[in-house]
N, C-alpha and C. Protein backbone atom coordinates (compact mmCIF):
# COMPACT_ATOMS: atom_id res chain seq x y z
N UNK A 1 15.92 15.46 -23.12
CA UNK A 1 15.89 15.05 -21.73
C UNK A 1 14.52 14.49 -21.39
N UNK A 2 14.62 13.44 -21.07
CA UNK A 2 13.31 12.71 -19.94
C UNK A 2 12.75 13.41 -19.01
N UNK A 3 11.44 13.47 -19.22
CA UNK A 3 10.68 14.16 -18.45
C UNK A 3 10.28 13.16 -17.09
N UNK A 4 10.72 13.52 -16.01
CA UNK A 4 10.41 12.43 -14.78
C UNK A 4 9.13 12.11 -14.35
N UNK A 5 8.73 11.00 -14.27
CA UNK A 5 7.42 10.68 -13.56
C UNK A 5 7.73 10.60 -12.06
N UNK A 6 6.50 10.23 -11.75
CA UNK A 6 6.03 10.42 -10.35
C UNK A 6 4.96 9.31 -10.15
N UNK A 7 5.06 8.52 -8.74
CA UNK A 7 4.31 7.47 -8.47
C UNK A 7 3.36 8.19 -7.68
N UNK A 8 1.89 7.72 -7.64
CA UNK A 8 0.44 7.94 -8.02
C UNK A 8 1.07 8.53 -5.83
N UNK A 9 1.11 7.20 -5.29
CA UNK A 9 1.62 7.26 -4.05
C UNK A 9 2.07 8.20 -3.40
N UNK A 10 3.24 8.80 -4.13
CA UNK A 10 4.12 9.69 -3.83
C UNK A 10 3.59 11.01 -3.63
N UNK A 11 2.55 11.07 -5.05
CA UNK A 11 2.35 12.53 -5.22
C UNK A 11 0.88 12.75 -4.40
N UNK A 12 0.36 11.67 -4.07
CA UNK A 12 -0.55 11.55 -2.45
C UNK A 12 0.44 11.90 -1.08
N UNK A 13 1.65 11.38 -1.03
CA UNK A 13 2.04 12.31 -0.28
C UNK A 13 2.59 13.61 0.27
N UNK A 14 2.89 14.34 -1.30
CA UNK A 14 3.02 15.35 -0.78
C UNK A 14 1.63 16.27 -1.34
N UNK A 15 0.66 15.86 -1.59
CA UNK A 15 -0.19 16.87 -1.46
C UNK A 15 -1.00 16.77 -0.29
N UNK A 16 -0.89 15.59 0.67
CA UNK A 16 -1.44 15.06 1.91
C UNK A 16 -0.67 15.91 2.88
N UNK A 17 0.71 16.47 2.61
CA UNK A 17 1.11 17.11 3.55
C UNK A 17 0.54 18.54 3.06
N UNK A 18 0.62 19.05 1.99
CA UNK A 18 0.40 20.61 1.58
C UNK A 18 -1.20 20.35 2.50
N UNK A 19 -2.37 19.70 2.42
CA UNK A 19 -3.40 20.13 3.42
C UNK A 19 -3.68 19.67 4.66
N UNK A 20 -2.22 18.62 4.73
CA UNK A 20 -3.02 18.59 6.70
C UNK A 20 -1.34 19.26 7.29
N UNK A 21 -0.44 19.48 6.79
CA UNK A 21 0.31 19.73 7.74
C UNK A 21 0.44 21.53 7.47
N UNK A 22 0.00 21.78 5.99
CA UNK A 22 0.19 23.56 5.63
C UNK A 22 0.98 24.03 5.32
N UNK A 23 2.16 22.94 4.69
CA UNK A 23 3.25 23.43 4.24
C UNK A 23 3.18 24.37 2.36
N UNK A 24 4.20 25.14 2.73
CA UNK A 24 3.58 26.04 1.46
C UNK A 24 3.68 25.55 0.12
N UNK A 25 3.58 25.59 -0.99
CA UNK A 25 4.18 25.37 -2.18
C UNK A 25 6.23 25.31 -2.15
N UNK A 26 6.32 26.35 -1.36
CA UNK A 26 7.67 26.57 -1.47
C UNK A 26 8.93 25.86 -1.02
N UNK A 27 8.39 25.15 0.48
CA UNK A 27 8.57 24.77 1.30
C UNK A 27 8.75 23.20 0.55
N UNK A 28 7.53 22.44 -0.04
CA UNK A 28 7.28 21.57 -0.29
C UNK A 28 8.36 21.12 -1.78
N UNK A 29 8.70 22.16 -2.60
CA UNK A 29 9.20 22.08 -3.34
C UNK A 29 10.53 22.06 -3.16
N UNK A 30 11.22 22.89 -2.28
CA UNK A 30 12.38 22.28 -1.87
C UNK A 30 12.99 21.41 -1.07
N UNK A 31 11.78 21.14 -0.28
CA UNK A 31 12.16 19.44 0.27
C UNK A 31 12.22 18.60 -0.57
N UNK A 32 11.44 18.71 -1.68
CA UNK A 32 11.31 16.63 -2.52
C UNK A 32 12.30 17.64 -3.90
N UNK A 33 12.33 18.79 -4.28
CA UNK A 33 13.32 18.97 -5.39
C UNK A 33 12.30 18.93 -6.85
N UNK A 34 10.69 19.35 -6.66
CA UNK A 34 9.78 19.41 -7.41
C UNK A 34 9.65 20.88 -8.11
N UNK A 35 9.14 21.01 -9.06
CA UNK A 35 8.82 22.19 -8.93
C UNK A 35 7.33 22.50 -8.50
N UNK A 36 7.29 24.06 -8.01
CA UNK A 36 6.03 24.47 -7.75
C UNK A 36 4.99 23.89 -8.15
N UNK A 37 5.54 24.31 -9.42
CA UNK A 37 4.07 24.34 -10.62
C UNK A 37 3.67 22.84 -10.67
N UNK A 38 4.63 21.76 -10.80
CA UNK A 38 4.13 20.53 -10.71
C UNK A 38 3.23 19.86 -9.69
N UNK A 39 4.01 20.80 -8.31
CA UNK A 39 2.96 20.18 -6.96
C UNK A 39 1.51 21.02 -7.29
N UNK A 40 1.29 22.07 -7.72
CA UNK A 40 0.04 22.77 -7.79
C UNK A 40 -0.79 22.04 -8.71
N UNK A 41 -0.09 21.45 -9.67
CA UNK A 41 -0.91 21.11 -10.94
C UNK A 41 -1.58 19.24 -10.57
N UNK A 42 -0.72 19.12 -9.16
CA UNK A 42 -1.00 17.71 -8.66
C UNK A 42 -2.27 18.25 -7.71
N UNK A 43 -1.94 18.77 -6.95
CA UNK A 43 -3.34 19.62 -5.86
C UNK A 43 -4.14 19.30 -6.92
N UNK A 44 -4.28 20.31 -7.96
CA UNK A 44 -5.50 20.76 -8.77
C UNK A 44 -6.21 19.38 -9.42
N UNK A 45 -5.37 18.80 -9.71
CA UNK A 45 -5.47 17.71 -10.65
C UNK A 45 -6.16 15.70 -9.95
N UNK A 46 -5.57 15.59 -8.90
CA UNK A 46 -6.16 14.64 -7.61
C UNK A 46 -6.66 15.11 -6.55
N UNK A 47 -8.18 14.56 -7.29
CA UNK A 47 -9.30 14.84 -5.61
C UNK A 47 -8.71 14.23 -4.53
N UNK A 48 -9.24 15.23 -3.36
CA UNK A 48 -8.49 14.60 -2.15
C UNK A 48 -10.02 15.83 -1.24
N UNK A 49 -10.10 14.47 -0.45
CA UNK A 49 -11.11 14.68 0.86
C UNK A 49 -10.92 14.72 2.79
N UNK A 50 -10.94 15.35 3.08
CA UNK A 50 -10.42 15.94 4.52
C UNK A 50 -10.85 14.58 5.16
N UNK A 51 -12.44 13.97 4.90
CA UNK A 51 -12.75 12.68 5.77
C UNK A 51 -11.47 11.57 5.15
N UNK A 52 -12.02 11.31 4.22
CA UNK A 52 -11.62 10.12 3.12
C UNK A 52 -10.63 9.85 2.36
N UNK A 53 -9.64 11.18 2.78
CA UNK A 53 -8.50 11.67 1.68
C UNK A 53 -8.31 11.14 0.49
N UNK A 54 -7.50 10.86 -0.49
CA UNK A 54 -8.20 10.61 -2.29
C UNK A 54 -8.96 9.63 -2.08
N UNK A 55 -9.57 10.38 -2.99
CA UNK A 55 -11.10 9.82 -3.77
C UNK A 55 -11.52 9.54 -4.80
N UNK A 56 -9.72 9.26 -5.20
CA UNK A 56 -9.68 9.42 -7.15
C UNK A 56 -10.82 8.29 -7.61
N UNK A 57 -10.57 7.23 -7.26
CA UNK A 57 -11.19 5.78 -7.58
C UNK A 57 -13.52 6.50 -7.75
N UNK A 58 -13.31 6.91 -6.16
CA UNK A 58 -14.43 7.63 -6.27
C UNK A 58 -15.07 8.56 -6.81
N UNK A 59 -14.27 9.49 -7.33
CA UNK A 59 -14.47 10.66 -7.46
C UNK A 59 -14.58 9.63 -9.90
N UNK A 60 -13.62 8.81 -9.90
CA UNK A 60 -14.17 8.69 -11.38
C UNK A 60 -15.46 7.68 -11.54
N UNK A 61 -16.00 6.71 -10.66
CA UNK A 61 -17.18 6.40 -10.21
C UNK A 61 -18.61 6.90 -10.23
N UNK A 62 -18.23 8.19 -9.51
CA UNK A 62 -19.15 9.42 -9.90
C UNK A 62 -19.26 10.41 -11.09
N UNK A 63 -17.78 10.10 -11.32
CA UNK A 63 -18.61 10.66 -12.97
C UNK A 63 -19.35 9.72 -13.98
N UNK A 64 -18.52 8.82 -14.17
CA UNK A 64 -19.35 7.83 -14.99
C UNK A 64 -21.01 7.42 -14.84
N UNK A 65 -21.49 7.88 -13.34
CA UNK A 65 -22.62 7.91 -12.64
C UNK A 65 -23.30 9.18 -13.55
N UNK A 66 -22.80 10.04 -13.21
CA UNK A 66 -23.33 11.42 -13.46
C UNK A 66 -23.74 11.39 -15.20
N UNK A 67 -22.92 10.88 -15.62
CA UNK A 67 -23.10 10.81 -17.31
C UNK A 67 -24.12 10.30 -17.55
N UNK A 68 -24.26 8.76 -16.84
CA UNK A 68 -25.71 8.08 -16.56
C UNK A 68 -26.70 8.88 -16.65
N UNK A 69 -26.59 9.64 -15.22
CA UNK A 69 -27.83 10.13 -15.01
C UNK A 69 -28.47 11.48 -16.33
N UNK A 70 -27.36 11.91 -16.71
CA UNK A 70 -27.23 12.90 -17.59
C UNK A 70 -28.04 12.48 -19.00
N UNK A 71 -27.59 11.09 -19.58
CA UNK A 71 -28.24 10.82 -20.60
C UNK A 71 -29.69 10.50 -20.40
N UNK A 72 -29.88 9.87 -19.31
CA UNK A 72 -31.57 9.47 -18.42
C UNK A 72 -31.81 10.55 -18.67
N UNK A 73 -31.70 12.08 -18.35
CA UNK A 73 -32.29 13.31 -17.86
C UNK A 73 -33.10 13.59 -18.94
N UNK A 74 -31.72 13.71 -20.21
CA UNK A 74 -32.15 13.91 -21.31
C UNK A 74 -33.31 12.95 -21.92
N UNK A 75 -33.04 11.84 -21.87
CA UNK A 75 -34.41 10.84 -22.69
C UNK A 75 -35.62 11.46 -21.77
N UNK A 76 -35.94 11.22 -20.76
CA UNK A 76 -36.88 11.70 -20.02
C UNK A 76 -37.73 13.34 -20.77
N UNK A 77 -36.67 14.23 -20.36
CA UNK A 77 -37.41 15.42 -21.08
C UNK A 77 -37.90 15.07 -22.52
N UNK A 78 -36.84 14.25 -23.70
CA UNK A 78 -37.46 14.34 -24.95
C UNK A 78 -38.93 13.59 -24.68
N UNK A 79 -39.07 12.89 -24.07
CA UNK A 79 -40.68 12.04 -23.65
C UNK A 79 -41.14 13.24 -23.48
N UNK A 80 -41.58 13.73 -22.21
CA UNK A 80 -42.05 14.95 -21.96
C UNK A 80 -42.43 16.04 -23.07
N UNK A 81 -41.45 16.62 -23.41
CA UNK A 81 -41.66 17.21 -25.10
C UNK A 81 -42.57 16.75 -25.85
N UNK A 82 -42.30 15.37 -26.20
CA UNK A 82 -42.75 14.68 -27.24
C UNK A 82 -44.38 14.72 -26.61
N UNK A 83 -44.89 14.19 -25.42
CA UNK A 83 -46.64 14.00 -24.75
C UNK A 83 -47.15 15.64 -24.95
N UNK A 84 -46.38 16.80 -24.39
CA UNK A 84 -46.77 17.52 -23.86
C UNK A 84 -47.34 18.52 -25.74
N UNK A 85 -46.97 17.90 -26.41
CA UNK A 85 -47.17 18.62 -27.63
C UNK A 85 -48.18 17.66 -28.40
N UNK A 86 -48.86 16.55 -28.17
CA UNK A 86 -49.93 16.12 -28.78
C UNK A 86 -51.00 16.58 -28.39
């Protein structure tokens, strides 16, 4: 059996309702015919912001940023290391 997908859209809307309207897991699952575990694993899984609501686009922006800065961090200290020991 085929495992069903889900459009990116869709599953913005029902996790848009689980935090502005408060509907439960339970609730939510027997309206669209999902299971639980799938809407939870969508919560967990797409950032979503109370101002800005998803932020996926953003939210992978900032990592690719962060990695940046991460490898900078690192060269920087090996300099440091490297002066502070001559």
């Amino acid at each position: 059996m085929k495992r069903k997908t889900y459009p990116l859209e869709f599953k913005k809307k029902v996790i848009d309702e689980w935090y502005t309207k408060g509907k439960s897991l339970k609730v939510l699952s027997d309206e669209y015919g999902i299971a639980k575990a799938t809407i939870n694993y969508w919560i967990k899984s797409i950032p979503y912001d109370k101002d800005n609501n998803f932020t996926l686009n953003n939210h992978k922006i900032l990592l690719k940023r962060l990695k940046e800065v991460e490898k900078e961090n690192f060269k920087l200290k090996t300099i440091i290391s490297m002066l502070t020991m001559q």
